[in-house]
C-alpha atoms as a PDB file:
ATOM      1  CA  UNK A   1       0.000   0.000   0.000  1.00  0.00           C
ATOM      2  CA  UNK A   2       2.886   2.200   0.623  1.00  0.00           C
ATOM      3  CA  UNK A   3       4.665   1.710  -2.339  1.00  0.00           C
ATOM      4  CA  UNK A   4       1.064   2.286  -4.153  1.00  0.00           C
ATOM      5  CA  UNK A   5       0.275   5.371  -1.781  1.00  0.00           C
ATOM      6  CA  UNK A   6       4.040   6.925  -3.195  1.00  0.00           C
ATOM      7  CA  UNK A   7       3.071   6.541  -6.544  1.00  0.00           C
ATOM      8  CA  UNK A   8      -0.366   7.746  -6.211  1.00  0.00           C
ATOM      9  CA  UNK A   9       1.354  10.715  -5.036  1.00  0.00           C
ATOM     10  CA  UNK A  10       4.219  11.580  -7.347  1.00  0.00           C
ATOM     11  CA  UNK A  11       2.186  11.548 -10.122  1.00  0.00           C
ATOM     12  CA  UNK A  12      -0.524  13.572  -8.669  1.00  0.00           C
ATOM     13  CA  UNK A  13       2.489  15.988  -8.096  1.00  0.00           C
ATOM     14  CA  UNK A  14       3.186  16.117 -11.772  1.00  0.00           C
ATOM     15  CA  UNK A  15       0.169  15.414 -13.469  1.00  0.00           C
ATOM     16  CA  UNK A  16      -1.537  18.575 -11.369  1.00  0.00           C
ATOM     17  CA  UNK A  17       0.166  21.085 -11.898  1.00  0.00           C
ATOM     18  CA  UNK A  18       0.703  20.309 -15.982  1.00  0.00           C
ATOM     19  CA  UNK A  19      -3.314  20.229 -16.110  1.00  0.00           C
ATOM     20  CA  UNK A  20      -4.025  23.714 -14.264  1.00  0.00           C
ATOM     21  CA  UNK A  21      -1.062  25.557 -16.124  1.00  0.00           C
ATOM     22  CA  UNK A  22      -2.785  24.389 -19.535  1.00  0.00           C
ATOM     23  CA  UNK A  23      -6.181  25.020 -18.085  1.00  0.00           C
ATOM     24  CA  UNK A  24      -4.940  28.430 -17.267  1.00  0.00           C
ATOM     25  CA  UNK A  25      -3.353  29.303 -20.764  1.00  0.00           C
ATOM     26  CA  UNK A  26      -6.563  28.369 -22.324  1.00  0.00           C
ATOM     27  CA  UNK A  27      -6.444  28.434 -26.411  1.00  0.00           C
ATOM     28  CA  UNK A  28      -4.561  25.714 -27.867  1.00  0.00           C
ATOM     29  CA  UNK A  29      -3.016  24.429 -25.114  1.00  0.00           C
ATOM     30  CA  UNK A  30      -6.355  23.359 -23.735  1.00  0.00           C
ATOM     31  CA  UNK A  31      -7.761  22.265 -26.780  1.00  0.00           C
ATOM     32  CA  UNK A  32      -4.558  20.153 -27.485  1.00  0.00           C
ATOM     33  CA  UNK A  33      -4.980  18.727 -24.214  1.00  0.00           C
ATOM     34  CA  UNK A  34      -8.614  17.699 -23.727  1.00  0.00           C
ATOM     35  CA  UNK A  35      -7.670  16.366 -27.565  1.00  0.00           C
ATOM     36  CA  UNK A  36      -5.251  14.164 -25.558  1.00  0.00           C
ATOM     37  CA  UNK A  37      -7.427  12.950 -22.952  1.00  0.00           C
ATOM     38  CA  UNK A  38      -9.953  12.330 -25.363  1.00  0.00           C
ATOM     39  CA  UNK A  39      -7.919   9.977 -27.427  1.00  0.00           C
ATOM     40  CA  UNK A  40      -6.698   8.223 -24.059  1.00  0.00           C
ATOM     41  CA  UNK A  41     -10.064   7.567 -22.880  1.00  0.00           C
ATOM     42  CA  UNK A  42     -11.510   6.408 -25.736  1.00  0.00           C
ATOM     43  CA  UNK A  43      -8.488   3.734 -26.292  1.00  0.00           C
ATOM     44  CA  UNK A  44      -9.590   2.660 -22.808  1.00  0.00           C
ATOM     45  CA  UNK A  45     -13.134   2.429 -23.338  1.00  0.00           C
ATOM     46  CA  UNK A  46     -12.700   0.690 -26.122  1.00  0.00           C
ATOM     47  CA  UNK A  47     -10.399  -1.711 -24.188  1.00  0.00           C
ATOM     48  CA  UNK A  48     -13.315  -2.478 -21.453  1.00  0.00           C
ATOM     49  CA  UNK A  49     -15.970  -1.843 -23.832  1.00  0.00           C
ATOM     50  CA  UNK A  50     -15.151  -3.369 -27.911  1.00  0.00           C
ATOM     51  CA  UNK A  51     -17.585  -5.252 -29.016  1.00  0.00           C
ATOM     52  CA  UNK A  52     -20.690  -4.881 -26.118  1.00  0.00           C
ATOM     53  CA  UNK A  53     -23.519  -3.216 -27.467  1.00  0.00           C
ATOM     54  CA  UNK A  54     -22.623   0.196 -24.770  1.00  0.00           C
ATOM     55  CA  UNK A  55     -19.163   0.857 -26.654  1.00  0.00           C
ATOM     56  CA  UNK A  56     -20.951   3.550 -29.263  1.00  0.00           C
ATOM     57  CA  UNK A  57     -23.753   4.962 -26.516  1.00  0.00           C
ATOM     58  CA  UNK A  58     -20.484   4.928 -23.900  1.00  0.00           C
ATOM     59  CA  UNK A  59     -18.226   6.907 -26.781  1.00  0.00           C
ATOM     60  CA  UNK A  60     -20.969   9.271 -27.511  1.00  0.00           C
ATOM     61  CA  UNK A  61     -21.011  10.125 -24.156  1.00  0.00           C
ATOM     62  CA  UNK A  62     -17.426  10.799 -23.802  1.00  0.00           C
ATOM     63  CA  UNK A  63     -17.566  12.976 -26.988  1.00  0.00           C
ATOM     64  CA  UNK A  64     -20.087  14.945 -25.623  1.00  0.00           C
ATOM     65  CA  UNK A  65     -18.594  14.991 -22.124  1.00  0.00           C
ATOM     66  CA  UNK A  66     -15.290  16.765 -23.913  1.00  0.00           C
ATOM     67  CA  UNK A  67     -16.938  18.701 -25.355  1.00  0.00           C
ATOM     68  CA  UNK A  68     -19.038  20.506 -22.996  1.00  0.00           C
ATOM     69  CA  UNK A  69     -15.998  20.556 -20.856  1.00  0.00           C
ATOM     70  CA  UNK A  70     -14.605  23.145 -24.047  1.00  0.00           C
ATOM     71  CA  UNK A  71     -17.863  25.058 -23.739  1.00  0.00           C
ATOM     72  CA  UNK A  72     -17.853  24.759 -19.376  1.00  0.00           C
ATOM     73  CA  UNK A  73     -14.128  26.366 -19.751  1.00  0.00           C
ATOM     74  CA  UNK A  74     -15.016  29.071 -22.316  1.00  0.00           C
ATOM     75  CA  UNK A  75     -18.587  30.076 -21.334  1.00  0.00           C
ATOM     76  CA  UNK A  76     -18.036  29.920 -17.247  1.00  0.00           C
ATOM     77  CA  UNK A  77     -14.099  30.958 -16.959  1.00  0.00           C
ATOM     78  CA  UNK A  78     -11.545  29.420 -15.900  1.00  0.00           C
ATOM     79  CA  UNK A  79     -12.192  30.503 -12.167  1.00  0.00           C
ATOM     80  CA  UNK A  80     -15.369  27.990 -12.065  1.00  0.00           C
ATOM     81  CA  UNK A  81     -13.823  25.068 -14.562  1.00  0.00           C
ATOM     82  CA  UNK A  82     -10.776  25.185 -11.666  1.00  0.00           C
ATOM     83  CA  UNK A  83     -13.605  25.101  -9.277  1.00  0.00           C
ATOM     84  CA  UNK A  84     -15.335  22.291 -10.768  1.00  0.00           C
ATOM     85  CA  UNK A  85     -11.967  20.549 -10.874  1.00  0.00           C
ATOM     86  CA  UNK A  86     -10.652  20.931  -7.816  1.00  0.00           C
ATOM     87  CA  UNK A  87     -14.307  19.080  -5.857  1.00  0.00           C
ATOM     88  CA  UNK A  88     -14.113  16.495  -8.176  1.00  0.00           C
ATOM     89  CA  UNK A  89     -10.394  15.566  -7.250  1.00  0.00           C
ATOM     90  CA  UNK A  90     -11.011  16.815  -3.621  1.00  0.00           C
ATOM     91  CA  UNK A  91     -14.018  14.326  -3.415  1.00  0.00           C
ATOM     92  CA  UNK A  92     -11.575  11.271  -5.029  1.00  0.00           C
ATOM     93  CA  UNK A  93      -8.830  12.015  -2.450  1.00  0.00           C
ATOM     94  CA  UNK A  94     -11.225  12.328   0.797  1.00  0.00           C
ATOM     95  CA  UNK A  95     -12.692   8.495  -0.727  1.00  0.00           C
ATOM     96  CA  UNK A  96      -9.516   7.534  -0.866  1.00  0.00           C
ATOM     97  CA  UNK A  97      -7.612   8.313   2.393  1.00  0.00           C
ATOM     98  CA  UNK A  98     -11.140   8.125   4.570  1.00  0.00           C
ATOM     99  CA  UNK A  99     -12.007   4.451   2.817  1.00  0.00           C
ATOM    100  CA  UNK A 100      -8.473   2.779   3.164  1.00  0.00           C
ATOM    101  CA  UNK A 101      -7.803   4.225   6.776  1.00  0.00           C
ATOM    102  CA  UNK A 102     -11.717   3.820   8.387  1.00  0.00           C
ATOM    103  CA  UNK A 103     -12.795   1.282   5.992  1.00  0.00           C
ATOM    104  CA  UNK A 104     -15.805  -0.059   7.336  1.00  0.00           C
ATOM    105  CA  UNK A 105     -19.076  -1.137   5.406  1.00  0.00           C
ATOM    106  CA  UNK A 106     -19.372  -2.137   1.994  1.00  0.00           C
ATOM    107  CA  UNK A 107     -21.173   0.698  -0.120  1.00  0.00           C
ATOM    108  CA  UNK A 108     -21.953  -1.094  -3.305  1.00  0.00           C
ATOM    109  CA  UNK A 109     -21.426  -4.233  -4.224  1.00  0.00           C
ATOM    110  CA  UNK A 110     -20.684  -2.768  -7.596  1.00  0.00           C
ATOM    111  CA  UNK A 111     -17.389  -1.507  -6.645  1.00  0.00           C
ATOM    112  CA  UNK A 112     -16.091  -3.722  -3.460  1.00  0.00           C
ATOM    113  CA  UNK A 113     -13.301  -0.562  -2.795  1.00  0.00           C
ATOM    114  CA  UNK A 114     -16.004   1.766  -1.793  1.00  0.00           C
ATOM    115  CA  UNK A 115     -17.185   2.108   1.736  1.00  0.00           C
ATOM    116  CA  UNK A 116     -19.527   4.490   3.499  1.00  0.00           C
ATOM    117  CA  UNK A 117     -16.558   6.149   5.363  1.00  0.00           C
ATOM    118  CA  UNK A 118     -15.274   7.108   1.705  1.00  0.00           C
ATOM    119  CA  UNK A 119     -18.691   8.695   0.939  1.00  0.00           C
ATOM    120  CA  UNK A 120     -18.654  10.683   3.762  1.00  0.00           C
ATOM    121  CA  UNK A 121     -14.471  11.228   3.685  1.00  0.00           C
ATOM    122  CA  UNK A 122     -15.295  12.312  -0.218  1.00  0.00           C
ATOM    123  CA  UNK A 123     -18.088  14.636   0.633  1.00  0.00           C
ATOM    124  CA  UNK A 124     -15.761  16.282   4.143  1.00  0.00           C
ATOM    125  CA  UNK A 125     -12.883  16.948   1.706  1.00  0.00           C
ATOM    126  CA  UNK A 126     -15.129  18.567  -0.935  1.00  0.00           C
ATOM    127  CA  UNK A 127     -16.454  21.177   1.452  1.00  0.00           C
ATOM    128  CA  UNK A 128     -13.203  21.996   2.967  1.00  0.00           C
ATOM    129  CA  UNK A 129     -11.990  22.761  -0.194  1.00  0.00           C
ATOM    130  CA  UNK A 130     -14.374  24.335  -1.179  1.00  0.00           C
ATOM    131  CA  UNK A 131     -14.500  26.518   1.434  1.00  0.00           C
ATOM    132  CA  UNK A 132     -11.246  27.602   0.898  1.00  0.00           C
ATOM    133  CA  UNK A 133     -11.072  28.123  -2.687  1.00  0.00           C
ATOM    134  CA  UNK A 134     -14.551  30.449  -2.227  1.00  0.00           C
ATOM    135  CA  UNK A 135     -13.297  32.238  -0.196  1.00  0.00           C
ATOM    136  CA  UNK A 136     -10.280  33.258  -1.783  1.00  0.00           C
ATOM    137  CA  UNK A 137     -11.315  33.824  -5.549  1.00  0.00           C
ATOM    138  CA  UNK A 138     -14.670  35.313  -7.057  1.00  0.00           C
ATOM    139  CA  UNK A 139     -15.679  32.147  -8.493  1.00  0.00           C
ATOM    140  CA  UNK A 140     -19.110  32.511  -8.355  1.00  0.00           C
ATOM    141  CA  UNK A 141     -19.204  36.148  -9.708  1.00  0.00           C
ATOM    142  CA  UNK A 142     -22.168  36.921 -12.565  1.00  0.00           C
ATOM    143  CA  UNK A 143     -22.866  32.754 -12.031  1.00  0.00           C
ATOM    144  CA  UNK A 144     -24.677  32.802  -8.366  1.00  0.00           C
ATOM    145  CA  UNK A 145     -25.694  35.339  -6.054  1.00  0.00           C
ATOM    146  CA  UNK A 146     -22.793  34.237  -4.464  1.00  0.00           C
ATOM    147  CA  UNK A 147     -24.469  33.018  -0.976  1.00  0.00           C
ATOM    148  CA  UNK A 148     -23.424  30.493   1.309  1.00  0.00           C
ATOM    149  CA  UNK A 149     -26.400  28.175   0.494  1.00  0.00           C
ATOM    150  CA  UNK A 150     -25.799  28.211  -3.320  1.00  0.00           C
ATOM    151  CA  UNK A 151     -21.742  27.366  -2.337  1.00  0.00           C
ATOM    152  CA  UNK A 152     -22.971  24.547  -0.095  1.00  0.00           C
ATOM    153  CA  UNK A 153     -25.424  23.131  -3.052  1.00  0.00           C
ATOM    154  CA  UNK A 154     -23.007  23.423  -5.896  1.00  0.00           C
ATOM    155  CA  UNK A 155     -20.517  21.664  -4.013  1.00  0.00           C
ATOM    156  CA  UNK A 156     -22.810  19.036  -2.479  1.00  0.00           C
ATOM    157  CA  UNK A 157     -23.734  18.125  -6.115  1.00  0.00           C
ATOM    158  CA  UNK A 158     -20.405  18.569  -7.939  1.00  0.00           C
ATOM    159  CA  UNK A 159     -19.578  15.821  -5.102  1.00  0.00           C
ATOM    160  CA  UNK A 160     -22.786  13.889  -5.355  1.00  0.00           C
ATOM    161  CA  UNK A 161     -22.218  13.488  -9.204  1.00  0.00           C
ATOM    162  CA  UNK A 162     -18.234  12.812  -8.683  1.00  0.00           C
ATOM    163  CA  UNK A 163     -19.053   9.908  -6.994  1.00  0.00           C
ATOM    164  CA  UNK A 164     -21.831   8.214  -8.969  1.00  0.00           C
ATOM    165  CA  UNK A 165     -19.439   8.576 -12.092  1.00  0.00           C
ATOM    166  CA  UNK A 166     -16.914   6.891 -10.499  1.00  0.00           C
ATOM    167  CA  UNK A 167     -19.242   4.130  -9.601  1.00  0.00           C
ATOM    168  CA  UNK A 168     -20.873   4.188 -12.890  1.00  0.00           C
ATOM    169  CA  UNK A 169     -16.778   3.230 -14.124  1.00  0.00           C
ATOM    170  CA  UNK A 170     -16.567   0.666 -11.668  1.00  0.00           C
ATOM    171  CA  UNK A 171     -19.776  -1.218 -12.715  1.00  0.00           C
ATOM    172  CA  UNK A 172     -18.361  -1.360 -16.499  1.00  0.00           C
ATOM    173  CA  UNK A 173     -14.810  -2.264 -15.189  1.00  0.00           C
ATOM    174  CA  UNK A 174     -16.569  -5.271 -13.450  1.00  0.00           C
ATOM    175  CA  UNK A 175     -18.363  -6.212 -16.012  1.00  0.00           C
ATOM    176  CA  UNK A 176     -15.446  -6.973 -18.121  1.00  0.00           C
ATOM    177  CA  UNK A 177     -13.145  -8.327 -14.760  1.00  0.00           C
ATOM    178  CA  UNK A 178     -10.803  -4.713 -15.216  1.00  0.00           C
ATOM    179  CA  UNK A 179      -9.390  -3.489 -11.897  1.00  0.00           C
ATOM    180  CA  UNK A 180      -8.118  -0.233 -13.642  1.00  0.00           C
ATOM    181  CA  UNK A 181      -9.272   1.059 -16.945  1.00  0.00           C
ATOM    182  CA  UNK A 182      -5.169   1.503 -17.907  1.00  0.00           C
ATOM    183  CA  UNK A 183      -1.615   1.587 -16.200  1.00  0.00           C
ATOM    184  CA  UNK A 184      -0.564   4.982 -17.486  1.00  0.00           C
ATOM    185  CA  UNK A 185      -0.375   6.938 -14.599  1.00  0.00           C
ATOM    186  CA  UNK A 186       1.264   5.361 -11.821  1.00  0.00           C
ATOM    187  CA  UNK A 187      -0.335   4.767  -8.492  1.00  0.00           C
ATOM    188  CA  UNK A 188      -3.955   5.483 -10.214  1.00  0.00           C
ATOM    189  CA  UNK A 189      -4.443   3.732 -13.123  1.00  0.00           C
ATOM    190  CA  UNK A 190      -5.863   5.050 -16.764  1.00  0.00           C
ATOM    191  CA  UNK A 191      -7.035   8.288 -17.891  1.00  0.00           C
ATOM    192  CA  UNK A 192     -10.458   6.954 -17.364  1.00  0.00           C
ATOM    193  CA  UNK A 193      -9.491   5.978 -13.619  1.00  0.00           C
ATOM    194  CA  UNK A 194      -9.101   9.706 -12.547  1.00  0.00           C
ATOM    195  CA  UNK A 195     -11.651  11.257 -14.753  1.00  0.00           C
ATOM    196  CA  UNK A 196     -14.425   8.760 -14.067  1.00  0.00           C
ATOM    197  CA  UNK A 197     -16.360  11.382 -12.099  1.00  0.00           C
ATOM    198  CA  UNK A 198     -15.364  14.523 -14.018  1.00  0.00           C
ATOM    199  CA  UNK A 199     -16.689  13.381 -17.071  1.00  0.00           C
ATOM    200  CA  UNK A 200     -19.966  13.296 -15.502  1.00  0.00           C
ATOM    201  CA  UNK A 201     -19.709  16.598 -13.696  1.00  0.00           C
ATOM    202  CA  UNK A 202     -19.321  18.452 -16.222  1.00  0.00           C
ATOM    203  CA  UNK A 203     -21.963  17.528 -18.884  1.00  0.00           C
ATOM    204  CA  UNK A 204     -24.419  17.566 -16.214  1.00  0.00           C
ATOM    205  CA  UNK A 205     -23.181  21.398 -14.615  1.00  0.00           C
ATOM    206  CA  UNK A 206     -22.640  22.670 -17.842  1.00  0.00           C
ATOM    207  CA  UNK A 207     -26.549  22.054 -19.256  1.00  0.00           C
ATOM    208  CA  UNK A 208     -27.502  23.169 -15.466  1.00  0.00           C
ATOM    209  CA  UNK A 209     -25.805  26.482 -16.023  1.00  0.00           C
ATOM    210  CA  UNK A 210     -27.222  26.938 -19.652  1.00  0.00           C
ATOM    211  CA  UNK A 211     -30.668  25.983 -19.437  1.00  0.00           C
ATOM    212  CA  UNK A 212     -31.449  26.532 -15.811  1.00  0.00           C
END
């Protein structure tokens, strides 16, 4: 678990950093690189996924998922896409630490690693960083009224989502006996491993924002 826990981290370390200064620069660099995840994903969809009659409906899904994420980012500003971002991975790393130190009940049987203490370790870390990152940078300006309550609901269902994506992955991986979706990113697995709840969030926030 240790040696697992060490990789999990160095790459997080790299891989983080790389994403938000791309994110940041906007234009081509984030086109090129949601281009990039795009083509990694779908590889590993199709991996899990060739020839079962939810390979086209799944890659439909993850073209309109990129997508939307292009519009989210463009539309919203990069303040809210970092936002959007940083719950999503907040939520995976409070599941994380919470389920493999408490561990506890089973929460689905769908995916065995997930355990109630994760839900709730998910959902603590969310807030907390959300909480800070509010607090600090207008991220909410001309979206909300910028309230507590509309902070607290954003961020309970940025969360919410986060984790029914990633459960969503799990029930495919299972179907098809994967334990990780790929090995490129040490410590974590595929591109599909870490996304798994952000391609959700976003599709779903994005036609939120624009029709609601």
């Amino acid at each position: 678990m240790k040696n697992e826990l060490s990789k999990r981290v160095l790459s997080s370390i790299i891989i983080i950093p790389i994403t938000i200064f791309l994110t940041l620069k906007g234009s081509f660099y984030f086109v090129s690189m949601l281009y990039i995840f795009f083509i990694l994903a779908f590889i590993e969809w199709q991996k899990i996924a060739n020839n079962k009659n939810y390979f086209l409906p799944g890659l439909l899904f993850l073209k309109i998922s990129f997508i939307l994420t292009y519009i989210l980012r463009e539309k919203f500003g990069v303040d809210f896409f970092l936002f959007l971002i940083l719950i999503c991975i907040s939520t995976d790393v409070g599941g994380y630490f919470f389920g493999k130190i408490l561990k506890g009940p089973k929460l689905t049987r769908i995916s065995p690693n997930k355990t109630y203490a994760g839900l709730i370790g998910g959902y603590t870390l969310a807030f907390f960083a959300s909480y800070l990152f509010s607090n600090n940078i207008d991220v909410f300006f001309n979206i909300f009224d910028y309230k507590f309550k509309d902070v607290v609901v954003i961020t309970f269902l940025i969360s919410s989502i986060s984790q029914i994506g990633d459960i969503i992955v799990s029930y495919f991986k299972r179907l098809t006996n994967f334990k990780n979706t790929g090995n490129i990113i040490p410590g974590h697995g595929g591109i599909l491993d870490r996304i798994d709840g952000m391609i959700f969030v976003i599709p779903l926030i994005t036609l939120i924002l624009l029709f609601v």
